[in-house]
PDB file of N, CA and C in Angstrom:
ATOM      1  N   UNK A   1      11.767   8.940 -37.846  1.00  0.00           N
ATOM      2  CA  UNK A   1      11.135  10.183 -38.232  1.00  0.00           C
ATOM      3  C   UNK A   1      11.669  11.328 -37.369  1.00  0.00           C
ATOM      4  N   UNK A   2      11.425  10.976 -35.944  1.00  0.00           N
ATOM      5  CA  UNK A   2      12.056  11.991 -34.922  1.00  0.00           C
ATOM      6  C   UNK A   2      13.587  12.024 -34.689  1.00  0.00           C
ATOM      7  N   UNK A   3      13.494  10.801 -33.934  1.00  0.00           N
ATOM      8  CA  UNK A   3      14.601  10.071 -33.556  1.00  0.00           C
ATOM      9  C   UNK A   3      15.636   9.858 -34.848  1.00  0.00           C
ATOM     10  N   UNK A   4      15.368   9.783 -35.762  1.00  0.00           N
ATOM     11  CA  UNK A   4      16.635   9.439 -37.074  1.00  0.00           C
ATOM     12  C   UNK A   4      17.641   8.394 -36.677  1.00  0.00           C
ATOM     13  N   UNK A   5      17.055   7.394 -35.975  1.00  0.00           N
ATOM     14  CA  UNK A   5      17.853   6.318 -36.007  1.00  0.00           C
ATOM     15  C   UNK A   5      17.228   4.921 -35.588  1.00  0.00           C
ATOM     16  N   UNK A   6      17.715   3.963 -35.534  1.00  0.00           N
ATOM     17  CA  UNK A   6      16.770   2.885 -35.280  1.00  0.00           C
ATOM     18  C   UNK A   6      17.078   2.760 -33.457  1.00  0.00           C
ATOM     19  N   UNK A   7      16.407   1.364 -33.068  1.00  0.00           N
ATOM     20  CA  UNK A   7      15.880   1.831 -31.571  1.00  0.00           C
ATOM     21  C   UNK A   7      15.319   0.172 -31.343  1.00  0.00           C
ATOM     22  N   UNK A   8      15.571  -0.236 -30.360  1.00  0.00           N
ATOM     23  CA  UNK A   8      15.016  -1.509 -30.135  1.00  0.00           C
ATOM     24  C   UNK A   8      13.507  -1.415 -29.376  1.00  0.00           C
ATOM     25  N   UNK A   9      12.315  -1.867 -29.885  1.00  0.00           N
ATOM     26  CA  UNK A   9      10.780  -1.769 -29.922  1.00  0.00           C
ATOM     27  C   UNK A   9      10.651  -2.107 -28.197  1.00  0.00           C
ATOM     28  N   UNK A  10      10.991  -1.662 -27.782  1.00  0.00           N
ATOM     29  CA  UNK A  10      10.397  -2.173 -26.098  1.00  0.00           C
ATOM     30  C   UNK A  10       9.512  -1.243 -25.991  1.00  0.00           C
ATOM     31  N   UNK A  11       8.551  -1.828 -24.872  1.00  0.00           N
ATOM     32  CA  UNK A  11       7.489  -1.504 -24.705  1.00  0.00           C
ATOM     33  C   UNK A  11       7.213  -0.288 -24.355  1.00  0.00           C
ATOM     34  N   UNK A  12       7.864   0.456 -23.853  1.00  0.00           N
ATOM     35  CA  UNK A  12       7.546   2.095 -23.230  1.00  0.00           C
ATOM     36  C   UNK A  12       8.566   2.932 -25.029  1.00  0.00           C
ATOM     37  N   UNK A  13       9.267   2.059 -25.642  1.00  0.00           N
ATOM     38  CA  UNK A  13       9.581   2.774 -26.838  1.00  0.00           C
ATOM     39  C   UNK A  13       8.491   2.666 -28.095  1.00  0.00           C
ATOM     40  N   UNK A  14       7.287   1.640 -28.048  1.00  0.00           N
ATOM     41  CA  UNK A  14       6.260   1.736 -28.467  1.00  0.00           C
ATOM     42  C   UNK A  14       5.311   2.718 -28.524  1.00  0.00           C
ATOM     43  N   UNK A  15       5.324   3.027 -27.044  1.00  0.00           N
ATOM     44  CA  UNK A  15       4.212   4.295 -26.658  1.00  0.00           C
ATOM     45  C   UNK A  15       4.520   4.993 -26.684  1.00  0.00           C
ATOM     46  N   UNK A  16       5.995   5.542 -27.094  1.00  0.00           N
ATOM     47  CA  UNK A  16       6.686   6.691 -27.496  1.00  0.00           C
ATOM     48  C   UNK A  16       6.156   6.963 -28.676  1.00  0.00           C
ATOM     49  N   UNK A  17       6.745   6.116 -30.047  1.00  0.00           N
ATOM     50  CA  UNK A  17       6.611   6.244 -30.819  1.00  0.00           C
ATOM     51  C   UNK A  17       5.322   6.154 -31.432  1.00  0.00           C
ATOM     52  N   UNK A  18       4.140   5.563 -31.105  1.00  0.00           N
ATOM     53  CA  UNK A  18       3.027   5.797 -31.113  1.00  0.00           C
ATOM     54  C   UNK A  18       2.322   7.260 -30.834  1.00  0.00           C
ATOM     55  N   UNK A  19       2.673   7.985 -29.624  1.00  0.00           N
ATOM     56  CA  UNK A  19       2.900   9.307 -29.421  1.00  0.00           C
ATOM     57  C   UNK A  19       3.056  10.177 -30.008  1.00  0.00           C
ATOM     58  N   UNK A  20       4.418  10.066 -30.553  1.00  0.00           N
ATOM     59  CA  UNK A  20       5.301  10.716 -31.713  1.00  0.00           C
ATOM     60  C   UNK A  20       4.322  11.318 -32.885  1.00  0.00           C
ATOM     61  N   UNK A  21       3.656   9.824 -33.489  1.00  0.00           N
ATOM     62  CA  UNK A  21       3.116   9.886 -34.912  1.00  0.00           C
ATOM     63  C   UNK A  21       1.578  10.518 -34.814  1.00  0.00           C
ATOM     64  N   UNK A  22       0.921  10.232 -33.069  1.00  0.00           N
ATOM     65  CA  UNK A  22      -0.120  10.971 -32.902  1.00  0.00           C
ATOM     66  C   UNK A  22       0.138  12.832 -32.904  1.00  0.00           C
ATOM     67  N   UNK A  23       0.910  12.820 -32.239  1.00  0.00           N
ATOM     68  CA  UNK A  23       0.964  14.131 -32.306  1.00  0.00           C
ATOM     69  C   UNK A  23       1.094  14.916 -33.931  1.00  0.00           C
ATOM     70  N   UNK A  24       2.068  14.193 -34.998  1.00  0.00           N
ATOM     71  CA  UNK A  24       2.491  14.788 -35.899  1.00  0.00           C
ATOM     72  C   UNK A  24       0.982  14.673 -36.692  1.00  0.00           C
ATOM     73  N   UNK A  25       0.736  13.667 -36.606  1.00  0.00           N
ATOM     74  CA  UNK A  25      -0.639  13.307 -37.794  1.00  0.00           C
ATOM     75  C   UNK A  25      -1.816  13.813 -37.693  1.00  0.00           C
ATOM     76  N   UNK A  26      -2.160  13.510 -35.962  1.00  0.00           N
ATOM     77  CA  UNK A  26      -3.570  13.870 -35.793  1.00  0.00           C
ATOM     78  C   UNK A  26      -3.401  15.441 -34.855  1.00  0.00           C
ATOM     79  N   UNK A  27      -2.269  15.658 -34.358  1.00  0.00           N
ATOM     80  CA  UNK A  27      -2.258  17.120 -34.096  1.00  0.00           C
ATOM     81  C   UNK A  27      -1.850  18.285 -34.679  1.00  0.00           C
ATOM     82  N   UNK A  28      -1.081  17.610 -36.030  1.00  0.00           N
ATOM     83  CA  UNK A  28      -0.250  18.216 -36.297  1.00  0.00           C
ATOM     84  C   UNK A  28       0.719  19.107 -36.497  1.00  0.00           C
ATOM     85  N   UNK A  29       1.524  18.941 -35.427  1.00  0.00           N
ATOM     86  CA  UNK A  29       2.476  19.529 -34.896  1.00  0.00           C
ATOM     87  C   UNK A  29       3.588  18.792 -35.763  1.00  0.00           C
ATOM     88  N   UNK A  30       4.814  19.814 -36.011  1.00  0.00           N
ATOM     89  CA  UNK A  30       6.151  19.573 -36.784  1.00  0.00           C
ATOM     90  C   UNK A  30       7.243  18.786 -36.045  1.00  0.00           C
ATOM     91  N   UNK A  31       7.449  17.953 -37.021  1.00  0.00           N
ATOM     92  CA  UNK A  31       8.503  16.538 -36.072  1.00  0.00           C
ATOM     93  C   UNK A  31       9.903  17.742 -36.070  1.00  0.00           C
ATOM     94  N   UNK A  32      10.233  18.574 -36.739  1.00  0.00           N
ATOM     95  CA  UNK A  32      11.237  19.521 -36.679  1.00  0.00           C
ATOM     96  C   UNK A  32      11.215  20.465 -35.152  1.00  0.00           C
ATOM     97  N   UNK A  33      10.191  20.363 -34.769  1.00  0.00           N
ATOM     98  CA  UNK A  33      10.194  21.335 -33.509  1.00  0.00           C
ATOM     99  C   UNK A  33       9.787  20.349 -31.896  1.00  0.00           C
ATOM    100  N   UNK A  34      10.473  18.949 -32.400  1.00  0.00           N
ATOM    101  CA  UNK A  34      10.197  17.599 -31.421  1.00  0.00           C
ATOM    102  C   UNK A  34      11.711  17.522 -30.688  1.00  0.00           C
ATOM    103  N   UNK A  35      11.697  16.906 -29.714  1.00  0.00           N
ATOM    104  CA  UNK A  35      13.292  16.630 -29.282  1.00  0.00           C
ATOM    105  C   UNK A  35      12.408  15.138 -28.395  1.00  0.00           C
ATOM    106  N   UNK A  36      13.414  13.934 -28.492  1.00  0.00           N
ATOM    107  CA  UNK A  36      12.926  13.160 -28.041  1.00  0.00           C
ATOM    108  C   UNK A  36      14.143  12.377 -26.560  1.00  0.00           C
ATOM    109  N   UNK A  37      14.449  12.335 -25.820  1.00  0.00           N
ATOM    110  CA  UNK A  37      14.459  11.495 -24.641  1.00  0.00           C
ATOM    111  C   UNK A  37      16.135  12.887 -24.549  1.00  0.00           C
ATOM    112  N   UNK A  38      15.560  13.758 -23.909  1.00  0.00           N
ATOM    113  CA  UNK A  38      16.901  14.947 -23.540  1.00  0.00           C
ATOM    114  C   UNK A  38      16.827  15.072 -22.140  1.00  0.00           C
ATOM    115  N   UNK A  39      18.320  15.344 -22.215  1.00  0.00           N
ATOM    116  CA  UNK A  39      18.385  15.160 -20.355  1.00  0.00           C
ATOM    117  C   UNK A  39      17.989  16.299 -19.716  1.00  0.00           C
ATOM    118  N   UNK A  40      18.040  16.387 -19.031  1.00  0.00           N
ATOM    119  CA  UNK A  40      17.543  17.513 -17.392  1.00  0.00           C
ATOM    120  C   UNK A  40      18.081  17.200 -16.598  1.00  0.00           C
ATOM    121  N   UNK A  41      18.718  18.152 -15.533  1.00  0.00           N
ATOM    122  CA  UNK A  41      18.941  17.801 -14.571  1.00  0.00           C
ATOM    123  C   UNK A  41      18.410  18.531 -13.137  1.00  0.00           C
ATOM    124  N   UNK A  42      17.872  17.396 -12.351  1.00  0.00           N
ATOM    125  CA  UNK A  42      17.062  17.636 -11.198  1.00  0.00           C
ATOM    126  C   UNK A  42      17.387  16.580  -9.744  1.00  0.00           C
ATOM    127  N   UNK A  43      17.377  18.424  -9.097  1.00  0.00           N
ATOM    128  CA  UNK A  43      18.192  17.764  -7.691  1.00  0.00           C
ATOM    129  C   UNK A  43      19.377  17.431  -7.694  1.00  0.00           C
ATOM    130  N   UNK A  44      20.281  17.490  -8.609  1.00  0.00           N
ATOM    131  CA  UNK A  44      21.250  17.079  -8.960  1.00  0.00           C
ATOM    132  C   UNK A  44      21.905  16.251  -9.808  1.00  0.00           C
ATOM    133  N   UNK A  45      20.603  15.084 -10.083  1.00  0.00           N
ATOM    134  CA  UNK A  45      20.803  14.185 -10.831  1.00  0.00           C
ATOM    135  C   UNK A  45      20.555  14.442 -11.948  1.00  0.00           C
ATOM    136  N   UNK A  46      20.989  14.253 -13.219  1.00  0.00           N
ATOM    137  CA  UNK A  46      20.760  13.683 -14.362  1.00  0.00           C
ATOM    138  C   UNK A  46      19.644  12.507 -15.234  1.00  0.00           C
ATOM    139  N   UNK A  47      18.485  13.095 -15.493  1.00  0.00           N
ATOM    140  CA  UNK A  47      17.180  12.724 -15.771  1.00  0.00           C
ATOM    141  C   UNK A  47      16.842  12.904 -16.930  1.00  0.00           C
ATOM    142  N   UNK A  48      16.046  12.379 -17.725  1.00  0.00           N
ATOM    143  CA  UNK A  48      15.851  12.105 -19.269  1.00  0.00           C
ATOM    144  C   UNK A  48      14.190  12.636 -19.270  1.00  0.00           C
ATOM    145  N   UNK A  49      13.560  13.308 -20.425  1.00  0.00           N
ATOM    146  CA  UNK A  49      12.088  13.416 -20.900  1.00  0.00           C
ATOM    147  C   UNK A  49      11.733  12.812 -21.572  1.00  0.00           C
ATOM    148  N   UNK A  50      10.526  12.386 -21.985  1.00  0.00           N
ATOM    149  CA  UNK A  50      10.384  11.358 -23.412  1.00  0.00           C
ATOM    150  C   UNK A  50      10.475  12.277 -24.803  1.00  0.00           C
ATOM    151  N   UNK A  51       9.791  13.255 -24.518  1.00  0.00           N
ATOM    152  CA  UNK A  51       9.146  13.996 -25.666  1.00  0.00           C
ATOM    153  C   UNK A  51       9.211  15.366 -25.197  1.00  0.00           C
ATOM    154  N   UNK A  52       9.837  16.633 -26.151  1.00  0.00           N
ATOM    155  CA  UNK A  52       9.611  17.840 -26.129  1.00  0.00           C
ATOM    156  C   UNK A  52       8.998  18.647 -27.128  1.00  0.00           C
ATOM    157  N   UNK A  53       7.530  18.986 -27.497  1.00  0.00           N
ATOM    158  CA  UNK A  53       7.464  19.719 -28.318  1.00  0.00           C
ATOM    159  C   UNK A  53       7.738  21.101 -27.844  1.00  0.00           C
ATOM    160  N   UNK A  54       8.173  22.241 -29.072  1.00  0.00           N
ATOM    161  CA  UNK A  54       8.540  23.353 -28.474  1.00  0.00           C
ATOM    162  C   UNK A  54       7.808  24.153 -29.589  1.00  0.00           C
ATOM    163  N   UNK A  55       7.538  25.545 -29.272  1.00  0.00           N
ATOM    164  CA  UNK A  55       6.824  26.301 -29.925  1.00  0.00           C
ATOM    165  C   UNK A  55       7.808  27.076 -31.224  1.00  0.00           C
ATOM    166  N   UNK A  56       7.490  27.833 -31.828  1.00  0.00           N
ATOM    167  CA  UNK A  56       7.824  28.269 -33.070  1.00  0.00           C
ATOM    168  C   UNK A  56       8.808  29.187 -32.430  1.00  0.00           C
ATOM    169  N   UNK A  57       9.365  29.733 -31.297  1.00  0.00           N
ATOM    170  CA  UNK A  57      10.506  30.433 -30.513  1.00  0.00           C
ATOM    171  C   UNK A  57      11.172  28.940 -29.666  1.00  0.00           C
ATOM    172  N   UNK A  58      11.144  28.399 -30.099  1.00  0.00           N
ATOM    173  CA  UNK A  58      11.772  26.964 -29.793  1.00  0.00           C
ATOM    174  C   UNK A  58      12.034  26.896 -28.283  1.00  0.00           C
ATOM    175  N   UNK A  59      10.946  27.336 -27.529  1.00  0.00           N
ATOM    176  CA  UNK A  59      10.303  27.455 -26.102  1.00  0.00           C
ATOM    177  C   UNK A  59       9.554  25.870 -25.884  1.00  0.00           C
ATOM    178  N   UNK A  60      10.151  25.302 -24.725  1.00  0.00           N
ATOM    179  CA  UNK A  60       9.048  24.159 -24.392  1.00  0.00           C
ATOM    180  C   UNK A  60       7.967  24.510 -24.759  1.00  0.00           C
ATOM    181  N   UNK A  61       7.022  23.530 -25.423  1.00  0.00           N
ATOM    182  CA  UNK A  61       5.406  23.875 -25.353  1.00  0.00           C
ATOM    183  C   UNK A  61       4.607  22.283 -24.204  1.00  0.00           C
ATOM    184  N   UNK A  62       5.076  21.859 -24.874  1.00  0.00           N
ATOM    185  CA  UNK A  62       4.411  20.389 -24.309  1.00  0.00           C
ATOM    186  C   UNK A  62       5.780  19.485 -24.102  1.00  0.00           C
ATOM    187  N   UNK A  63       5.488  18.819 -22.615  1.00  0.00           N
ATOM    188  CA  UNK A  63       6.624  17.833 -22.046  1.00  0.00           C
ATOM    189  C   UNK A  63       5.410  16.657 -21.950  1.00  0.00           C
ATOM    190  N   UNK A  64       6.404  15.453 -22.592  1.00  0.00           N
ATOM    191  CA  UNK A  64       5.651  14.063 -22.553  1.00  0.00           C
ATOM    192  C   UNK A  64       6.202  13.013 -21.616  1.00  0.00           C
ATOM    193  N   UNK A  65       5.656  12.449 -20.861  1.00  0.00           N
ATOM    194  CA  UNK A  65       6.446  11.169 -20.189  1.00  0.00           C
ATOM    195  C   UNK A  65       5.848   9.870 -20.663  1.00  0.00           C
ATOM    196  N   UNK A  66       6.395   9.412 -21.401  1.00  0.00           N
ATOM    197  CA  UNK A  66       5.505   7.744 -21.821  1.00  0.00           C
ATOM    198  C   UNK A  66       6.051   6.566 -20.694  1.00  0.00           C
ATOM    199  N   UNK A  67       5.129   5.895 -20.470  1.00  0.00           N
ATOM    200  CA  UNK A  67       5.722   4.415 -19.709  1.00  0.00           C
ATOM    201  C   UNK A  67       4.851   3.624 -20.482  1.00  0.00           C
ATOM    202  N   UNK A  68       5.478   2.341 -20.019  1.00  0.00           N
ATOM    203  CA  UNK A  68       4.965   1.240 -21.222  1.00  0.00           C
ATOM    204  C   UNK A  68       3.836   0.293 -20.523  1.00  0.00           C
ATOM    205  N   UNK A  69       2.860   0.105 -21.442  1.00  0.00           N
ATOM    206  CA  UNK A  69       1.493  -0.163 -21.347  1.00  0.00           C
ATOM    207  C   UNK A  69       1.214  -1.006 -19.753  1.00  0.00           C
ATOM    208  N   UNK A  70       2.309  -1.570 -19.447  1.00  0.00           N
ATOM    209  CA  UNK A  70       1.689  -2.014 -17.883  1.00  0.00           C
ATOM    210  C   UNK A  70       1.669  -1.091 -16.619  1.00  0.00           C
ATOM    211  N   UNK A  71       2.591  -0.295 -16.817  1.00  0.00           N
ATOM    212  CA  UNK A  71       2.672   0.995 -15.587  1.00  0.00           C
ATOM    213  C   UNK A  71       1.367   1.475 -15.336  1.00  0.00           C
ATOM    214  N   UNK A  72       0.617   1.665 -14.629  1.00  0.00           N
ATOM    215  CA  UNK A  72       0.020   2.820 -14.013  1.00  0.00           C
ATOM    216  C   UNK A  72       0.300   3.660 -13.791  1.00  0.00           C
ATOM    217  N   UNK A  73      -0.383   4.672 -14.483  1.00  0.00           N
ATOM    218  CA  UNK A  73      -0.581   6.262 -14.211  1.00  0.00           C
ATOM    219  C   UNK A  73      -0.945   6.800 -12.727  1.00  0.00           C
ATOM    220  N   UNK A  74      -0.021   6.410 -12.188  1.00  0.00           N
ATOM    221  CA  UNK A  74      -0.108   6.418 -10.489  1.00  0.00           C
ATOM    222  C   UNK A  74       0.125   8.036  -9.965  1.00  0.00           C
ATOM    223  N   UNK A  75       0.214   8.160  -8.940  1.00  0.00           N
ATOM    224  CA  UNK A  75       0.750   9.615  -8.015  1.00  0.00           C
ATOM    225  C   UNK A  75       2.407   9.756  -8.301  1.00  0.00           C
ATOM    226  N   UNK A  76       2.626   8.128  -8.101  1.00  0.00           N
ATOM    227  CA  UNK A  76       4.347   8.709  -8.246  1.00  0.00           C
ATOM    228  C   UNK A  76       4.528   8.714  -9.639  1.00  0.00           C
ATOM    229  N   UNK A  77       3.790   8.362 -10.655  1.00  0.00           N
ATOM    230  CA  UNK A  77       4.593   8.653 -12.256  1.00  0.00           C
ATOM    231  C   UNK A  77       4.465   9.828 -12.164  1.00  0.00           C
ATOM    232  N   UNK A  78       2.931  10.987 -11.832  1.00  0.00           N
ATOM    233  CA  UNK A  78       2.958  12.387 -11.729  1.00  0.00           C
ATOM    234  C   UNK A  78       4.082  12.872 -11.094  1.00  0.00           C
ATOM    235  N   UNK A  79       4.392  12.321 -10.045  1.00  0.00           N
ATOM    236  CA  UNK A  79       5.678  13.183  -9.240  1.00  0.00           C
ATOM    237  C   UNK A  79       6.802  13.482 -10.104  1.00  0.00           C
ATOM    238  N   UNK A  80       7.255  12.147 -10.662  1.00  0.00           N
ATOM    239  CA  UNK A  80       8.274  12.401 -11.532  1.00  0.00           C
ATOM    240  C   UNK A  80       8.337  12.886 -12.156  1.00  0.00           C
ATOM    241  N   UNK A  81       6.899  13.555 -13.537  1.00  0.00           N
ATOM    242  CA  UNK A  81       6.565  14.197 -14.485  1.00  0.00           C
ATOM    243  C   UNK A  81       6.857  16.072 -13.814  1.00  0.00           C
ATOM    244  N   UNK A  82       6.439  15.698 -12.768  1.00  0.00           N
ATOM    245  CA  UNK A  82       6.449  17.266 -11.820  1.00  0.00           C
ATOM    246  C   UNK A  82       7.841  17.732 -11.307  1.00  0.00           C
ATOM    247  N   UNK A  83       8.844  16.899 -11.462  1.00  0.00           N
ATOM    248  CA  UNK A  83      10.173  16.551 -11.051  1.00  0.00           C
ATOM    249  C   UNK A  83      10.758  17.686 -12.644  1.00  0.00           C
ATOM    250  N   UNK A  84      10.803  16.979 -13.379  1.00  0.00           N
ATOM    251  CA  UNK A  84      11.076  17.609 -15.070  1.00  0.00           C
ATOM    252  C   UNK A  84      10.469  18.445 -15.024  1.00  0.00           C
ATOM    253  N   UNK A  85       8.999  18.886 -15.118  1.00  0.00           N
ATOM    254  CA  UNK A  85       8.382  20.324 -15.217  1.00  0.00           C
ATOM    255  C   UNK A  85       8.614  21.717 -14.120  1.00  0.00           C
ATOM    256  N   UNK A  86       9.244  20.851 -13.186  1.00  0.00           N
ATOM    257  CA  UNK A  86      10.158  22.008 -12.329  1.00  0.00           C
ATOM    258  C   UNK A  86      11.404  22.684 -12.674  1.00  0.00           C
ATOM    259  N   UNK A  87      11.742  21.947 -13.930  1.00  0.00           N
ATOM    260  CA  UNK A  87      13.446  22.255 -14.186  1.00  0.00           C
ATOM    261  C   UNK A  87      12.449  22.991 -15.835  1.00  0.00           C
ATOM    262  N   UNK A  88      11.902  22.295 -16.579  1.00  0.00           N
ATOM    263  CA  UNK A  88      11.817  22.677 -17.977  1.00  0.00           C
ATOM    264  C   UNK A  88      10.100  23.059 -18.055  1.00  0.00           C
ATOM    265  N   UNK A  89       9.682  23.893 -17.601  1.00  0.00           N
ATOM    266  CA  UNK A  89       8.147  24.618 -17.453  1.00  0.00           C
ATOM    267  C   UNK A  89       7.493  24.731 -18.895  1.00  0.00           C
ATOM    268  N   UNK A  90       6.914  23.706 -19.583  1.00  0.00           N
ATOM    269  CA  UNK A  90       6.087  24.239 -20.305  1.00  0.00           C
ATOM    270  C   UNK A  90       4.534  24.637 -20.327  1.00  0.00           C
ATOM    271  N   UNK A  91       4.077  24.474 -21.441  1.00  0.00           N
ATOM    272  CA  UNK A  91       2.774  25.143 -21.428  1.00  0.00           C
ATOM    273  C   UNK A  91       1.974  23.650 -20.900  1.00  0.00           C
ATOM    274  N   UNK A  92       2.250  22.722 -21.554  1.00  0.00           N
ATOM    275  CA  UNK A  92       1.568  21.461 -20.922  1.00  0.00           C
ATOM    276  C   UNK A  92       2.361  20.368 -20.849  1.00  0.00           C
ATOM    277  N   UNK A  93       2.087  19.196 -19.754  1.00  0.00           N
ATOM    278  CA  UNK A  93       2.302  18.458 -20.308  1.00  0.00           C
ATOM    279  C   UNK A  93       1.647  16.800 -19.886  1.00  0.00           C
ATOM    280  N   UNK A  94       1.967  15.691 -20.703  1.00  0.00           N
ATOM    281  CA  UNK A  94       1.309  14.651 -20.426  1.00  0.00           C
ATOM    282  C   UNK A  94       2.100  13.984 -20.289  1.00  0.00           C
ATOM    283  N   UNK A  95       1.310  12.510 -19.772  1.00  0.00           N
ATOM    284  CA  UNK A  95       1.588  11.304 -19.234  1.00  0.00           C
ATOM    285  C   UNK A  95       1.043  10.322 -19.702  1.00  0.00           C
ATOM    286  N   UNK A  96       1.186   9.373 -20.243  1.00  0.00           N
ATOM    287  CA  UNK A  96       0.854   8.216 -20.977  1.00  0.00           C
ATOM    288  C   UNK A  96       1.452   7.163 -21.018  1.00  0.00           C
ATOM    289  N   UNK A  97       0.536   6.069 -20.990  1.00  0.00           N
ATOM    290  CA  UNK A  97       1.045   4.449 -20.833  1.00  0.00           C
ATOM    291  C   UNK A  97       0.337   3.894 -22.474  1.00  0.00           C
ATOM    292  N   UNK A  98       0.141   5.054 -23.235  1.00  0.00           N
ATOM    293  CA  UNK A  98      -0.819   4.123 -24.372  1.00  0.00           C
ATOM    294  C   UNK A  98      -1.963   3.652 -24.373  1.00  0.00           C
ATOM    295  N   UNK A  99      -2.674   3.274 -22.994  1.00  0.00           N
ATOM    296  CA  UNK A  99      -4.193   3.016 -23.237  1.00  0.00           C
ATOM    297  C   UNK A  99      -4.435   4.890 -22.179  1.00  0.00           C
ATOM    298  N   UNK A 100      -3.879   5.016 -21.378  1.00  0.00           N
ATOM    299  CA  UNK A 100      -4.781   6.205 -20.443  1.00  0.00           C
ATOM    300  C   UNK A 100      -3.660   7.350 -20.791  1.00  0.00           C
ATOM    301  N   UNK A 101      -4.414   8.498 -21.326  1.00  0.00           N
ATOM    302  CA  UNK A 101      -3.943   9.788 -21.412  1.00  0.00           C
ATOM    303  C   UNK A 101      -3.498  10.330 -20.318  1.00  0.00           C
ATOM    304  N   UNK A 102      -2.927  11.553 -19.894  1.00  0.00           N
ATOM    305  CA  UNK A 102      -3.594  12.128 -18.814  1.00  0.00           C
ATOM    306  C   UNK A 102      -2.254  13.874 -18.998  1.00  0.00           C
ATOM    307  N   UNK A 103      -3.233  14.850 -19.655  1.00  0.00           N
ATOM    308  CA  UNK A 103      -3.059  16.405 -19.984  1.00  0.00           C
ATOM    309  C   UNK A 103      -2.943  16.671 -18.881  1.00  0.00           C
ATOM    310  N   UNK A 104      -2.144  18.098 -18.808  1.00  0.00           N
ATOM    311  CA  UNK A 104      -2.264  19.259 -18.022  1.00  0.00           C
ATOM    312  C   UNK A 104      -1.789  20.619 -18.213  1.00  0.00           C
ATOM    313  N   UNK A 105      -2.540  21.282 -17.917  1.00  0.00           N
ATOM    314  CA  UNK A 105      -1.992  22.888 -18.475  1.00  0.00           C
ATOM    315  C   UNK A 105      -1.727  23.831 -17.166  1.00  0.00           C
ATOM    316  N   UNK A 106      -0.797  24.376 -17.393  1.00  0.00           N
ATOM    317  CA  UNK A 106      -0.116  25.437 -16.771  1.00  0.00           C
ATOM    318  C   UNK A 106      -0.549  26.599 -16.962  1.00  0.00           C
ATOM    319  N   UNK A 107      -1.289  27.052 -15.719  1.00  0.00           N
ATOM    320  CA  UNK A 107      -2.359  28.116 -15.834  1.00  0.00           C
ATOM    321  C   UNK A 107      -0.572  29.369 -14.697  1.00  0.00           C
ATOM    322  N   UNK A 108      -1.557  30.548 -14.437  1.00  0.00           N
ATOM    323  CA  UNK A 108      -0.089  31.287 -14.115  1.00  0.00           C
ATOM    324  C   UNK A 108       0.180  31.066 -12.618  1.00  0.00           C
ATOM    325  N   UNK A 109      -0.494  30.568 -11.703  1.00  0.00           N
ATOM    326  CA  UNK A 109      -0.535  29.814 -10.174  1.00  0.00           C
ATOM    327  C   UNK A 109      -0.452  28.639  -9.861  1.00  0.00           C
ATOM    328  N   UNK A 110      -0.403  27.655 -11.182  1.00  0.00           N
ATOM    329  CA  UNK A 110      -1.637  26.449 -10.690  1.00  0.00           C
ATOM    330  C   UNK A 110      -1.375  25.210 -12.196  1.00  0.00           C
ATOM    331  N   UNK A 111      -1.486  24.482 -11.933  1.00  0.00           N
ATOM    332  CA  UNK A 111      -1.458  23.291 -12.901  1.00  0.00           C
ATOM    333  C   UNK A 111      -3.022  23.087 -12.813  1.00  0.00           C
ATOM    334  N   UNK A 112      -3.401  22.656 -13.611  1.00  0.00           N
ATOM    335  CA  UNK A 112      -4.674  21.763 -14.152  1.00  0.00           C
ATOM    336  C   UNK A 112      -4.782  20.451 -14.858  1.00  0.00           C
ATOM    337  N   UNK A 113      -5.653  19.616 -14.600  1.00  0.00           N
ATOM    338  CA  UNK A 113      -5.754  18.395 -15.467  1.00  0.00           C
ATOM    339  C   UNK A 113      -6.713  19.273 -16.463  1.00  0.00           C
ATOM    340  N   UNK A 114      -6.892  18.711 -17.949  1.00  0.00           N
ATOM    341  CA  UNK A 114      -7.527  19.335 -18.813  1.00  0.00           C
ATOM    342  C   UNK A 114      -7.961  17.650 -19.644  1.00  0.00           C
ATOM    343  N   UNK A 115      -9.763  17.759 -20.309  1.00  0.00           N
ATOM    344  CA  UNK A 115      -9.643  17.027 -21.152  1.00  0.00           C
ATOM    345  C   UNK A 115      -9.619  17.609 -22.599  1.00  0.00           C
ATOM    346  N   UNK A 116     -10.159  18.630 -22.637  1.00  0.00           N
ATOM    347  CA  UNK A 116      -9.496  18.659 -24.492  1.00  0.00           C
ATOM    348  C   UNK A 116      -7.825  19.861 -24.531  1.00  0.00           C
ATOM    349  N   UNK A 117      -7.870  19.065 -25.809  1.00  0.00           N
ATOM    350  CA  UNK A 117      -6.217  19.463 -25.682  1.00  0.00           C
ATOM    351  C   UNK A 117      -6.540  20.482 -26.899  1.00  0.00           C
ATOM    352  N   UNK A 118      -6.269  21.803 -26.507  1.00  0.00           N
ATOM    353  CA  UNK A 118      -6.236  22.845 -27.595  1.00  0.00           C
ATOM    354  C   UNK A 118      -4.753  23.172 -28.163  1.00  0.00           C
ATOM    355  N   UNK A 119      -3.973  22.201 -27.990  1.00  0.00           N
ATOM    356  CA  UNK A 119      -2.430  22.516 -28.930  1.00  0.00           C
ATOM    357  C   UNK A 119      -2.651  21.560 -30.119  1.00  0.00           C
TER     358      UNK A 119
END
């Protein structure tokens, strides 16, 4: 749908794509304005996102990081998520293993955890 190609089902490509179809269906947001696993580069290195939705000026809106259902949503998955949102600033973004959410919005000082998601 996003991706336009096939993809071998591993487990953090599950919760991607699970992701994917939440956002389009139940948020509905346009798979046309999605970019899925694009590089960045931070610190020097060369680093991948899961998910980019971008707004109707094809501006980041929401950055996604999926890991697959055994990871914990630990301090260091945030770091890394904070690693990418230093290079590509959007309006929000999340972290997900598929069972635990976890939003945040970019206020003009300050990040926030948020529970309802108004995008």
């Amino acid at each position: 749908m996003v991706r336009r190609r096939w993809f071998k089902c591993t487990p953090e490509e599950w919760v991607r794509q699970c992701f994917l179809l939440y956002l389009i269906e139940k948020k509905g947001l346009s798979p046309s304005l999605m970019a899925v696993e694009k590089s960045v580069t931070v610190s020097g290195k060369r680093r991948r996102f899961d998910i980019v939705v971008y707004d109707a000026a094809f501006v980041p809106y929401i950055l996604v990081e999926c890991k697959e259902p055994a990871v914990l949503l630990t301090e260091s998955v945030l770091q890394q998520v904070l690693q990418y949102y230093s290079v590509v600033q959007s309006r929000y973004f999340v972290v997900t293993n598929g069972a635990q959410t976890m939003v945040f919005r970019r206020q003009v000082h300050q990040v926030d955890a948020i529970d309802q998601w108004d995008f």
